[in-house]
Protein backbone atom coordinates (compact mmCIF):
# COMPACT_ATOMS: atom_id res chain seq x y z
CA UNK A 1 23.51 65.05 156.88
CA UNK A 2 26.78 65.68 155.17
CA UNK A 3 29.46 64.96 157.10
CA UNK A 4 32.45 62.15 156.23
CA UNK A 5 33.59 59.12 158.02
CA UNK A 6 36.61 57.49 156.90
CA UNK A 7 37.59 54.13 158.60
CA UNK A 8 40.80 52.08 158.49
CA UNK A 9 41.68 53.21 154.63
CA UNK A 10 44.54 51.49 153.15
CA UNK A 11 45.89 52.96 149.65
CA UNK A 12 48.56 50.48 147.80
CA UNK A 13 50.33 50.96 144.60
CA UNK A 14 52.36 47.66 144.23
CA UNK A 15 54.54 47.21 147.63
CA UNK A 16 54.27 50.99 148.67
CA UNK A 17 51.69 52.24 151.08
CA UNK A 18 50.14 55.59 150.48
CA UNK A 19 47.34 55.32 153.03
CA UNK A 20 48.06 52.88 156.06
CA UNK A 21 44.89 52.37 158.08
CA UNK A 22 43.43 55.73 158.13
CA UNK A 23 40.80 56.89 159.98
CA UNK A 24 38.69 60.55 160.03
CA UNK A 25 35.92 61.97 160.88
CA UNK A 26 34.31 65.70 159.97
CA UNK A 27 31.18 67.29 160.68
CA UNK A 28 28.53 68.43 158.72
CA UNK A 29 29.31 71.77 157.41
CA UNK A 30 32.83 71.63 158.96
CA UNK A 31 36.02 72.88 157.38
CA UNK A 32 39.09 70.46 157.95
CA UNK A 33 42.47 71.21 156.33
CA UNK A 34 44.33 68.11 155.24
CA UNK A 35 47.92 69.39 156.16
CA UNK A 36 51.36 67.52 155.33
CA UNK A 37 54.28 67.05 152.77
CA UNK A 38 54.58 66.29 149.32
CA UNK A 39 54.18 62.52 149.37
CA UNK A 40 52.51 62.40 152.38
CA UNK A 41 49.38 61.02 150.45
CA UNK A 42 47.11 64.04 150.95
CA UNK A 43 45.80 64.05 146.93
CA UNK A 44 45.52 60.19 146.97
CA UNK A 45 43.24 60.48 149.86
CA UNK A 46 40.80 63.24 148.08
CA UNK A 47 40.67 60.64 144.86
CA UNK A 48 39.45 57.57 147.26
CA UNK A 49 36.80 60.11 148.84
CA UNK A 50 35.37 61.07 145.66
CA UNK A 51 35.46 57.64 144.36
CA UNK A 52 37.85 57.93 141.32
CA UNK A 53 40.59 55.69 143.71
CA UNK A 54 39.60 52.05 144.98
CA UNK A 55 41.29 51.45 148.31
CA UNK A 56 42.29 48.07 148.69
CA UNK A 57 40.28 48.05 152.57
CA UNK A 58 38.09 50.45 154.82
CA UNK A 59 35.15 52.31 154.14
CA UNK A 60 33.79 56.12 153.58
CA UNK A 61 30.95 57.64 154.62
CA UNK A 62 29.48 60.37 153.56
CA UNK A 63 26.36 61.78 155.03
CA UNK A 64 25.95 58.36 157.00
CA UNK A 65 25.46 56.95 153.72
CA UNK A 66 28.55 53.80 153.08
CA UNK A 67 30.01 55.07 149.29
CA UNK A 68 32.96 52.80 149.60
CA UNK A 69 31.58 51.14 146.07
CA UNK A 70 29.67 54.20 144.88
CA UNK A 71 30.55 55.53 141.80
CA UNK A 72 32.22 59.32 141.80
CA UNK A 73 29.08 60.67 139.71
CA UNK A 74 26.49 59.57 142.31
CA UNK A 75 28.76 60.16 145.76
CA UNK A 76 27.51 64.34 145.53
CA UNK A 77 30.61 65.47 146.23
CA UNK A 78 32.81 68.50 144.63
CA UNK A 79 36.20 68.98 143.94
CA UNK A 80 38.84 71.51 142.68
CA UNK A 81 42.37 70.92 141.73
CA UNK A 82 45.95 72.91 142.10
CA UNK A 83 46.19 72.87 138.43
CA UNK A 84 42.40 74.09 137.33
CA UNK A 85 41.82 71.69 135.09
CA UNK A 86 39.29 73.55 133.53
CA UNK A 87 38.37 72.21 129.91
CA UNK A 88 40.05 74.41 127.67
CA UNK A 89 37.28 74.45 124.50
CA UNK A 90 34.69 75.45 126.88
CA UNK A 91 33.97 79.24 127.85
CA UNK A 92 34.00 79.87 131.66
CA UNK A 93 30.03 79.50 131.86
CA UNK A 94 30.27 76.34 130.28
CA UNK A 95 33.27 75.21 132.33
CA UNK A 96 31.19 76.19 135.64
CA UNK A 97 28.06 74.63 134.49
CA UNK A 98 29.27 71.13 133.55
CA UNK A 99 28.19 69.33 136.61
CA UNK A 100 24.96 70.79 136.20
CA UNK A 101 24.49 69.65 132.53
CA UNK A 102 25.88 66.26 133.78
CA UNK A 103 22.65 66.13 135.81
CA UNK A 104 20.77 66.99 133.14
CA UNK A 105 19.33 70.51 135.33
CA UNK A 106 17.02 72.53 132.81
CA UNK A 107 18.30 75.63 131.27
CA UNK A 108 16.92 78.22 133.74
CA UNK A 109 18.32 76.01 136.85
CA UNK A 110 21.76 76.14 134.53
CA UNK A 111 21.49 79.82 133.99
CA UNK A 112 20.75 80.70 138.04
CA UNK A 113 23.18 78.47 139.31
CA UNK A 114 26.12 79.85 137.24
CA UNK A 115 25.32 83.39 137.63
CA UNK A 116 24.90 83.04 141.23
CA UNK A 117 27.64 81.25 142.16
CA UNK A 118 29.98 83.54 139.56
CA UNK A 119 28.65 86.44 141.35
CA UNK A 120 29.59 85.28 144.97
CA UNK A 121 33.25 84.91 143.06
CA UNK A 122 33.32 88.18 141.29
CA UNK A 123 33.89 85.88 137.89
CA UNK A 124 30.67 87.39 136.35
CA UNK A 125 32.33 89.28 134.31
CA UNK A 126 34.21 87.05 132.58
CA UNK A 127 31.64 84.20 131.84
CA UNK A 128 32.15 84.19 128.03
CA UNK A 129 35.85 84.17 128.30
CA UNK A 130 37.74 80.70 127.45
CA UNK A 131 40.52 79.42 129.77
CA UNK A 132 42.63 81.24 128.44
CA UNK A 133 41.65 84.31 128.15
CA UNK A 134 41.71 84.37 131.39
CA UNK A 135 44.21 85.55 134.19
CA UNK A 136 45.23 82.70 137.13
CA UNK A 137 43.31 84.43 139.73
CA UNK A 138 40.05 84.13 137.34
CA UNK A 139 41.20 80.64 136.02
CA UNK A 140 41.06 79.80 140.15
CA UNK A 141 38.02 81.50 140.72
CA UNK A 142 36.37 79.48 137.89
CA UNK A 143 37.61 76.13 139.11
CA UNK A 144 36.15 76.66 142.61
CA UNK A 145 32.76 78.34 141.09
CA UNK A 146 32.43 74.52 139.15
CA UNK A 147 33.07 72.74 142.05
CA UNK A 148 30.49 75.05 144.14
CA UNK A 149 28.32 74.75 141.33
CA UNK A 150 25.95 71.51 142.12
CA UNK A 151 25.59 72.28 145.46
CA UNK A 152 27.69 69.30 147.08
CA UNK A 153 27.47 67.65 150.64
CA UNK A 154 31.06 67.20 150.77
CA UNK A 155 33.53 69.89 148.93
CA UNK A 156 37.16 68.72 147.74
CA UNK A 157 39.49 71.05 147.44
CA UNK A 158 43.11 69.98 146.08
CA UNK A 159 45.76 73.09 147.39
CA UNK A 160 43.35 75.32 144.87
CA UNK A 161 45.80 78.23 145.66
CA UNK A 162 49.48 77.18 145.04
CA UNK A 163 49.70 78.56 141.56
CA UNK A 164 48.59 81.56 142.39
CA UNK A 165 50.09 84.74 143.01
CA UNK A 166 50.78 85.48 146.81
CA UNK A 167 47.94 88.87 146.88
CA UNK A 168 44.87 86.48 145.54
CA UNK A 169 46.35 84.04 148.17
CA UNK A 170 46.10 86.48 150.83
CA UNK A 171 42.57 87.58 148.94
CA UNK A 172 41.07 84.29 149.65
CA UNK A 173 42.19 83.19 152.65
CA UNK A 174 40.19 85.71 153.48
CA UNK A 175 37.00 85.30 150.89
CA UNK A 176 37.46 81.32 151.60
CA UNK A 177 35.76 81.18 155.17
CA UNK A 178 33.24 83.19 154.18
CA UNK A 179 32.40 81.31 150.78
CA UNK A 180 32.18 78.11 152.30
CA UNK A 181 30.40 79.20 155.34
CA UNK A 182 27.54 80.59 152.58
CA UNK A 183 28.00 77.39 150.65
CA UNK A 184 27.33 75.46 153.72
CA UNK A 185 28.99 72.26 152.87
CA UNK A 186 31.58 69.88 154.64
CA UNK A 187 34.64 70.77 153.79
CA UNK A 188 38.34 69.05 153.14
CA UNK A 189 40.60 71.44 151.73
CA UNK A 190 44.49 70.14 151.53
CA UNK A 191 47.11 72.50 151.33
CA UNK A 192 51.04 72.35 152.28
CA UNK A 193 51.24 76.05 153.43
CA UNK A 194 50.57 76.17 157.31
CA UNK A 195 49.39 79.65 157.39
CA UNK A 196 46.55 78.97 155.14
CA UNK A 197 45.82 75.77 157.63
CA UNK A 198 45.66 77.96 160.07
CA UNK A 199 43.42 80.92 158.47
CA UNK A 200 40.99 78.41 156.84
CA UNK A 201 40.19 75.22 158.89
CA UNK A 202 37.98 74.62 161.60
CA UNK A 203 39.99 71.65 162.19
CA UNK A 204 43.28 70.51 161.12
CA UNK A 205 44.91 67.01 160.37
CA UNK A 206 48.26 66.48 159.88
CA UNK A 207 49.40 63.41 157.48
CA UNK A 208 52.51 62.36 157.59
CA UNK A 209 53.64 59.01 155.89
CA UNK A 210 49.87 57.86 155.01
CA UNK A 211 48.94 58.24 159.09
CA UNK A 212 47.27 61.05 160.49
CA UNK A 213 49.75 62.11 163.27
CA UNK A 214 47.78 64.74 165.01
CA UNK A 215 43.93 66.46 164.81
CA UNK A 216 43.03 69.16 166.03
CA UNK A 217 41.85 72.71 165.91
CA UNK A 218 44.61 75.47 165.00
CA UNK A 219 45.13 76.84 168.22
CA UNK A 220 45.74 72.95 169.58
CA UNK A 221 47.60 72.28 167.15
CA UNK A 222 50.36 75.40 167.25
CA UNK A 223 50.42 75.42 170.89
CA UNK A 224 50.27 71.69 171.44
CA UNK A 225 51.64 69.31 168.08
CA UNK A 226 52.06 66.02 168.45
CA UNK A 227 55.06 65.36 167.73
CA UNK A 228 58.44 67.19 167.08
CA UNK A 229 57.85 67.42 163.07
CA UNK A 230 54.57 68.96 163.36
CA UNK A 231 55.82 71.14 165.94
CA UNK A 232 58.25 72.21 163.53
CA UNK A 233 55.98 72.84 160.03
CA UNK A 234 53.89 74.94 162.07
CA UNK A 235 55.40 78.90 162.70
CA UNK A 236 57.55 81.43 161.22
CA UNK A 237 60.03 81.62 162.39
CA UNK A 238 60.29 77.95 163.35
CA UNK A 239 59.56 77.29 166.89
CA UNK A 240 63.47 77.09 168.99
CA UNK A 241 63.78 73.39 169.94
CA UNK A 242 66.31 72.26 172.38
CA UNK A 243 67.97 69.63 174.84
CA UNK A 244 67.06 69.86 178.24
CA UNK A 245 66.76 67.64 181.23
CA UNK A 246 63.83 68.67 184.01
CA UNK A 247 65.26 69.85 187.35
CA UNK A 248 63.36 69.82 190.68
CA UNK A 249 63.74 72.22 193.71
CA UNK A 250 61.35 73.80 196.24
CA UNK A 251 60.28 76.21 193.55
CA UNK A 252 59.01 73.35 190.96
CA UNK A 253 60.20 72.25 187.71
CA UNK A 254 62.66 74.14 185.60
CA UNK A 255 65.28 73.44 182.94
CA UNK A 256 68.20 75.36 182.55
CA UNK A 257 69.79 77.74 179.70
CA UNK A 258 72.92 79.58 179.91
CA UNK A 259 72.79 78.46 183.35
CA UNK A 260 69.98 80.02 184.30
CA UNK A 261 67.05 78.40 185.87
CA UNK A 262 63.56 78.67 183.41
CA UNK A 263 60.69 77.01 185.42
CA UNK A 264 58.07 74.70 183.61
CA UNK A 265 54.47 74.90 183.01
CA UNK A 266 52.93 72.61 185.72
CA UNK A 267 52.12 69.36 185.21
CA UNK A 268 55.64 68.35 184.32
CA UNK A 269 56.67 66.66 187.83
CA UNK A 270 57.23 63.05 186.19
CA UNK A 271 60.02 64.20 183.65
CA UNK A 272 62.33 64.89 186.24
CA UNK A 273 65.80 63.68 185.04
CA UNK A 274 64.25 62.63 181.55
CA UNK A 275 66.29 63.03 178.11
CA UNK A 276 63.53 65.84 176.80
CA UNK A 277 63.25 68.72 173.87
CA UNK A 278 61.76 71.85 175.14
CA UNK A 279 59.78 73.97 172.25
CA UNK A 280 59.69 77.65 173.31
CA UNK A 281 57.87 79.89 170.63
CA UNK A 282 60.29 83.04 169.47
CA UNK A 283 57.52 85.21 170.27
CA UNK A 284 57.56 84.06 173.82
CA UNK A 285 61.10 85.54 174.43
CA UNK A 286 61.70 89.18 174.65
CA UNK A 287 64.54 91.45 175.47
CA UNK A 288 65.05 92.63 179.07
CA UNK A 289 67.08 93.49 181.79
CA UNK A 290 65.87 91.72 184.08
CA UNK A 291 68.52 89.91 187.27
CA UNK A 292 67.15 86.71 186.51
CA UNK A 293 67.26 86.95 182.79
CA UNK A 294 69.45 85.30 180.56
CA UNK A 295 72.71 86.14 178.74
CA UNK A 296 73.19 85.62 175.12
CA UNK A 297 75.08 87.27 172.31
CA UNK A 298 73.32 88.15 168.98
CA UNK A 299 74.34 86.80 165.97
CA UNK A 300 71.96 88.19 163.10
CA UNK A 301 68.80 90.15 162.74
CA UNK A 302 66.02 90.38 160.04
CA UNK A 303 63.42 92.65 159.63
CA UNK A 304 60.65 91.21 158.31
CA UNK A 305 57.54 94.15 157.45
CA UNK A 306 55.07 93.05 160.96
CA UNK A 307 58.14 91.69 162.51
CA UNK A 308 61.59 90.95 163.31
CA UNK A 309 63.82 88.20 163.46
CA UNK A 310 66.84 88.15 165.65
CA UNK A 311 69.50 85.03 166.08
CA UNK A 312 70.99 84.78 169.22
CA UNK A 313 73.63 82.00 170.96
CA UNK A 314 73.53 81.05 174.65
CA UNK A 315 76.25 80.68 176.85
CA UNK A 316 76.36 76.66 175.57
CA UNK A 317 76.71 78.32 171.96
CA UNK A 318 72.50 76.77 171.64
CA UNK A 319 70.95 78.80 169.22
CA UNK A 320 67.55 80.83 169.59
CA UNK A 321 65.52 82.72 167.70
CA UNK A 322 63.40 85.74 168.65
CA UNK A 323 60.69 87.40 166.78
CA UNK A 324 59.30 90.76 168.57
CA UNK A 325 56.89 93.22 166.44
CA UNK A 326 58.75 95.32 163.95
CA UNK A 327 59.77 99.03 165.07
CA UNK A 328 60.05 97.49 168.56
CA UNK A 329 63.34 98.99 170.77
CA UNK A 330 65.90 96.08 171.07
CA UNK A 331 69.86 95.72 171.10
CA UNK A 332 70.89 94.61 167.34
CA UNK A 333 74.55 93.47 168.10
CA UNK A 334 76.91 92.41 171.04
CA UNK A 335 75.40 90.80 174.22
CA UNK A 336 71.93 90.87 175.69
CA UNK A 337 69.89 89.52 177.90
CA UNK A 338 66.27 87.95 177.40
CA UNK A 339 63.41 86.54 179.41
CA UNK A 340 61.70 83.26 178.32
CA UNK A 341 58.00 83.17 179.17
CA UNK A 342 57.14 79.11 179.09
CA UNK A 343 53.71 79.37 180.21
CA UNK A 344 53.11 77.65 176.31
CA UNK A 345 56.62 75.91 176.35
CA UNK A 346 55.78 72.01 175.34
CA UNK A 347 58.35 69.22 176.03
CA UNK A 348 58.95 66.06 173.84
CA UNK A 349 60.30 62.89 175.18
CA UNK A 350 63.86 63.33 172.83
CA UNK A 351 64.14 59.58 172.18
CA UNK A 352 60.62 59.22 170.19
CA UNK A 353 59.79 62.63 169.19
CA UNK A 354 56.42 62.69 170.98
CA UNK A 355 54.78 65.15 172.72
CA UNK A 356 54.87 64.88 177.12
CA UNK A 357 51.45 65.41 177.94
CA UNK A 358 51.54 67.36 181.38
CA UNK A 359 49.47 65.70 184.30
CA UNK A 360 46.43 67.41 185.90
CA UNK A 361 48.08 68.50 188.66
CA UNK A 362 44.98 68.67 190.97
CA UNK A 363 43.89 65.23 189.63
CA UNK A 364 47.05 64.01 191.09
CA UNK A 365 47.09 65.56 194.48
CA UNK A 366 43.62 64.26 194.71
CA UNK A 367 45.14 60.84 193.91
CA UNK A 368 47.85 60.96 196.54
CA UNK A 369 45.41 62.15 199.04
């Protein structure tokens, strides 16, 4: 078993709190991003996990196994770091092979598990090399080949592609999945970048403020955040949030833009009246013609390679943006007129920033029956 249970961590340094009463679970062989802002705590977590940061309380698990008071050496677990941190008098073979010397592996087990591990990289090559000699895309390569190295249950991996260039990015965002999947360990790979949350985890968890605000798989989490910040790091371009206040008439729920009614996803019945932020996706809007479309007037448009941006004002001067896929016949200037499909439209109460949960509606006519 290698998966990780973390329960009710708390992180000090004098009177600030880096970690307030965390609690996570992962599966065995699972991949979960650790997504969030600088500061949020995300590195400070990785240290306590792999022992070389005491937490004041809680415990970790790893494998079933309490390590709370293990030291890092005997926890099995692997990690990799934003900067490398490769050991600069050591040749890339020698850099990869440390944590097997460290557990004192004979030479042939040395020699196989380098060479293998370099070739699943495409680092053989450049084994001899010292750091460097070697280019930031190897440097990277060599970093993750020493953390893959031993073998570990658990695999730590500190935003191992921010300082490097955006093609290896794309590269291994790609390569990662498939890596790791091989590798078959458990998995907690923090980054800051929400695409590569998205293209990489299995699951996601946001931390914001040393609290884990949301978990959930990428799809939950884009469609459905939490909260209005989450809702807001997730997406380019950034999802269009705005005022509204639920209506009711014989056709259902609705809110209103430009004056124009835009029903709601069922569910929403109890928000009727209720100060609320509707999130609407700007590649759920598109251009039309339609009678019951709405009327804005476009302010700006990008081009963007796949896609393009356009800013547009309502008739209450609100703001919206609209992404459509590039090479895709639209106005570009003047007035317009769009549709607004809110079949993935999520409201938050406006006073707290939270998420409104929609009711089951057949749970509740079952109810009131």
């Amino acid at each position: 078993m290698g998966g990780l249970t973390i329960t009710n961590l708390t992180k000090r340094f004098k009177d600030t709190v880096v970690l307030d009463d965390l609690s996570l679970e992962i599966e065995e062989g699972q991949t979960l991003v650790l997504f969030g802002p600088s500061g949020a705590g995300k590195t400070v977590l990785l240290r306590c996990i792999a022992g070389a940061v005491e937490p004041e309380v809680g415990t970790i698990q790893i494998g079933g196994t309490d390590m709370t008071d293990v030291p890092p050496e005997q926890r099995g677990v692997g990690m990799a770091f934003q900067n490398f941190a490769l050991f600069p008098h050591m040749s890339a073979f020698d850099n990869i092979a440390s944590p097997l010397t460290a557990k004192r592996a004979t030479r042939d087990t040395i020699n196989d598990g380098v060479q293998a591990v370099a070739r699943l990289l495409k680092i053989d090559h450049v084994l001899g090399h010292a750091p460097k000699e070697l280019s930031n895309g190897q440097k990277q390569r060599t970093a993750l080949a020493r953390a893959l190295a031993a073998q570990p249950k658990l695999l730590l991996l500190d935003d191992p592609l921010r300082n490097v260039d955006a093609k290896l990015r794309f590269e291994m965002r790609l390569e990662l999945p498939r890596l790791l999947a091989e590798q078959g360990a458990t998995v907690v790979y923090v980054t800051q970048d929400y695409k590569e949350a998205m293209a990489l985890g299995d699951k996601i968890a946001v931390l914001v403020d040393g609290k884990i605000t949301q978990v959930g798989t990428p799809e939950q989490v884009y469609l459905r955040p939490a909260d209005l910040r989450i809702a807001e790091q997730f997406g380019d371009p950034t999802i269009n949030l705005l005022d509204v206040t639920p209506e009711q008439d014989d056709l259902g729920m609705h809110i209103r833009l430009s004056e124009k009614r835009v029903p709601l996803p069922p569910g929403y019945d109890g928000t009727q009246g209720q100060s609320c932020v509707i999130g609407i996706r700007p590649e759920a809007i598109r251009f039309t013609e339609g009678p019951n479309s709405i009327e804005v007037t476009i302010e700006a448009e990008t081009p963007f390679n796949e896609k393009t941006i356009t800013l547009c004002t309502t008739f209450n001067g609100r703001e919206i943006l609209i992404s459509r896929p590039a090479g895709t016949d639209a106005p570009d200037e003047g007035k317009a007129r769009i549709d607004i499909d809110a079949t993935n439209a999520v409201l938050f109460d406006r006073s707290t920033g939270l998420r409104i949960a929609p009711q089951d509606t057949a749970t509740s006519r079952s109810a009131a029956a």
